[in-house]
Protein backbone atom coordinates (compact mmCIF):
# COMPACT_ATOMS: atom_id res chain seq x y z
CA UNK A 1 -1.89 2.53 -20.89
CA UNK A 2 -0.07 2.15 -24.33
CA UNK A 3 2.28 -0.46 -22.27
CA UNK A 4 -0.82 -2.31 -21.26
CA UNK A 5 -2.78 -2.62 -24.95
CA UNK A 6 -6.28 -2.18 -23.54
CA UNK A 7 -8.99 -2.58 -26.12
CA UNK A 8 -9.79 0.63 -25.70
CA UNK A 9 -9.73 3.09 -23.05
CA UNK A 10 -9.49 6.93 -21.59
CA UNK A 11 -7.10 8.86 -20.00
CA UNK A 12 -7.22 11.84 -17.53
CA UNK A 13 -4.21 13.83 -16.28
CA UNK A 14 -5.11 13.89 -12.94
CA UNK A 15 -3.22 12.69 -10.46
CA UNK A 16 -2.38 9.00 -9.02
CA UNK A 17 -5.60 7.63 -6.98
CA UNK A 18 -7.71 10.43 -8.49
CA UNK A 19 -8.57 8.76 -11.85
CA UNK A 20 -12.04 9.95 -11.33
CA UNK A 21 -11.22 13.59 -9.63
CA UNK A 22 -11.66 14.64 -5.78
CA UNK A 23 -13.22 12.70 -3.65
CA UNK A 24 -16.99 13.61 -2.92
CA UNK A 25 -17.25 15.37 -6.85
CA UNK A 26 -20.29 13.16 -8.08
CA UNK A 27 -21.15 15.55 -10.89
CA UNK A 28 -17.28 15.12 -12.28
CA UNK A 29 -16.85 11.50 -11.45
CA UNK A 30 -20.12 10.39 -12.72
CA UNK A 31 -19.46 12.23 -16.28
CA UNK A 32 -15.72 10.53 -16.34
CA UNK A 33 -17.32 7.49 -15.83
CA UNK A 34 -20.55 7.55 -18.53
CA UNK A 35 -17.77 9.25 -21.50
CA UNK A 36 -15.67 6.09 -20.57
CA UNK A 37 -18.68 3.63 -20.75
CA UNK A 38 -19.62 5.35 -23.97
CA UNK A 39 -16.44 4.88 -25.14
CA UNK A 40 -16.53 0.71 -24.60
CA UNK A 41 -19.71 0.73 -25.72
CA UNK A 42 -19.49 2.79 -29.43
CA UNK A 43 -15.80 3.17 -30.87
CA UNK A 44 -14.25 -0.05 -32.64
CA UNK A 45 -10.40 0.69 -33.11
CA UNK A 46 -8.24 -1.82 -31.22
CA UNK A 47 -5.93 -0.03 -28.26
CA UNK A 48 -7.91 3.18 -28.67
CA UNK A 49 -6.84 5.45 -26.17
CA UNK A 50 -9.07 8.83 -25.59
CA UNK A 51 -7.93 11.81 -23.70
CA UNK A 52 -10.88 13.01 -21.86
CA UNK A 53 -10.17 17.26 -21.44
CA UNK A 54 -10.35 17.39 -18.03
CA UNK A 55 -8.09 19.26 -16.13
CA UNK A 56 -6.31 19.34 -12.57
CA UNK A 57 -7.10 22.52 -11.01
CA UNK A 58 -4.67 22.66 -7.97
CA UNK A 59 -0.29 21.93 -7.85
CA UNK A 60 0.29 18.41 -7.26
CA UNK A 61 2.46 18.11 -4.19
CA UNK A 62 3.27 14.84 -2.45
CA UNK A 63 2.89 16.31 1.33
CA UNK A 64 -0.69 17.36 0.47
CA UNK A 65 -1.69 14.08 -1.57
CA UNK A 66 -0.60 11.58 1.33
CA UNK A 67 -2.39 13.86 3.92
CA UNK A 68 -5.58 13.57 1.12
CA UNK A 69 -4.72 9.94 1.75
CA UNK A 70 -4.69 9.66 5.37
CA UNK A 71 -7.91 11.55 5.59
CA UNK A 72 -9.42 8.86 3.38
CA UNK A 73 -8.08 5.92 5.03
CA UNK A 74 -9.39 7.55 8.75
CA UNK A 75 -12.96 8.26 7.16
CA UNK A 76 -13.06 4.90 6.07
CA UNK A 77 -12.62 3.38 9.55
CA UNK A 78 -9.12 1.67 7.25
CA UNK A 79 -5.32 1.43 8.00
CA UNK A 80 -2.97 2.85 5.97
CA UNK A 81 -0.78 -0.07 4.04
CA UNK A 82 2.99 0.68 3.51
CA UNK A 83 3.79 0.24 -0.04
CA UNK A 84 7.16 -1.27 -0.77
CA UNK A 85 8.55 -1.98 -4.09
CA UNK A 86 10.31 -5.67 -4.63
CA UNK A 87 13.30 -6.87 -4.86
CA UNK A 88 14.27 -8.43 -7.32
CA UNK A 89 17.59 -9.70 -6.54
């Protein structure tokens, strides 16, 4: 985020796609959400970056995130896209 220079903005260690915690959690994704909103909404400082204290109860593991994925992508009725980085040469 410090890379980006938002005008302000939170961060939670959770893992990539999960910005907002497990899928289904309404209860933790809605109070992510309103301490973020409150955030835009109150604090002034330019590039403000708040650590909200949630934590990541579970070992991140690739396997188990990309089959997290899948299931996702199959509930949806979706494909999954292949991600490739480019080349730049």
């Amino acid at each position: 985020m410090k890379q980006v220079l938002p005008p302000r903005s939170t961060f939670v260690n959770f893992p990539l796609g999960r910005e907002c915690g497990k899928p289904h959690d309404v209860e933790l994704q809605t109070r992510i959400l309103k301490e973020t909103l409150e955030l835009l909404t109150t604090e002034k400082e330019p590039g403000l970056i708040k650590d909200l204290p949630y934590e990541w109860h579970e070992t991140f593991n690739w396997p188990g995130y990309l089959k997290d994925i899948q299931e996702m992508v199959e509930e949806e009725g979706s494909e999954m896209q292949e991600w490739k980085p480019k080349n730049n040469q």
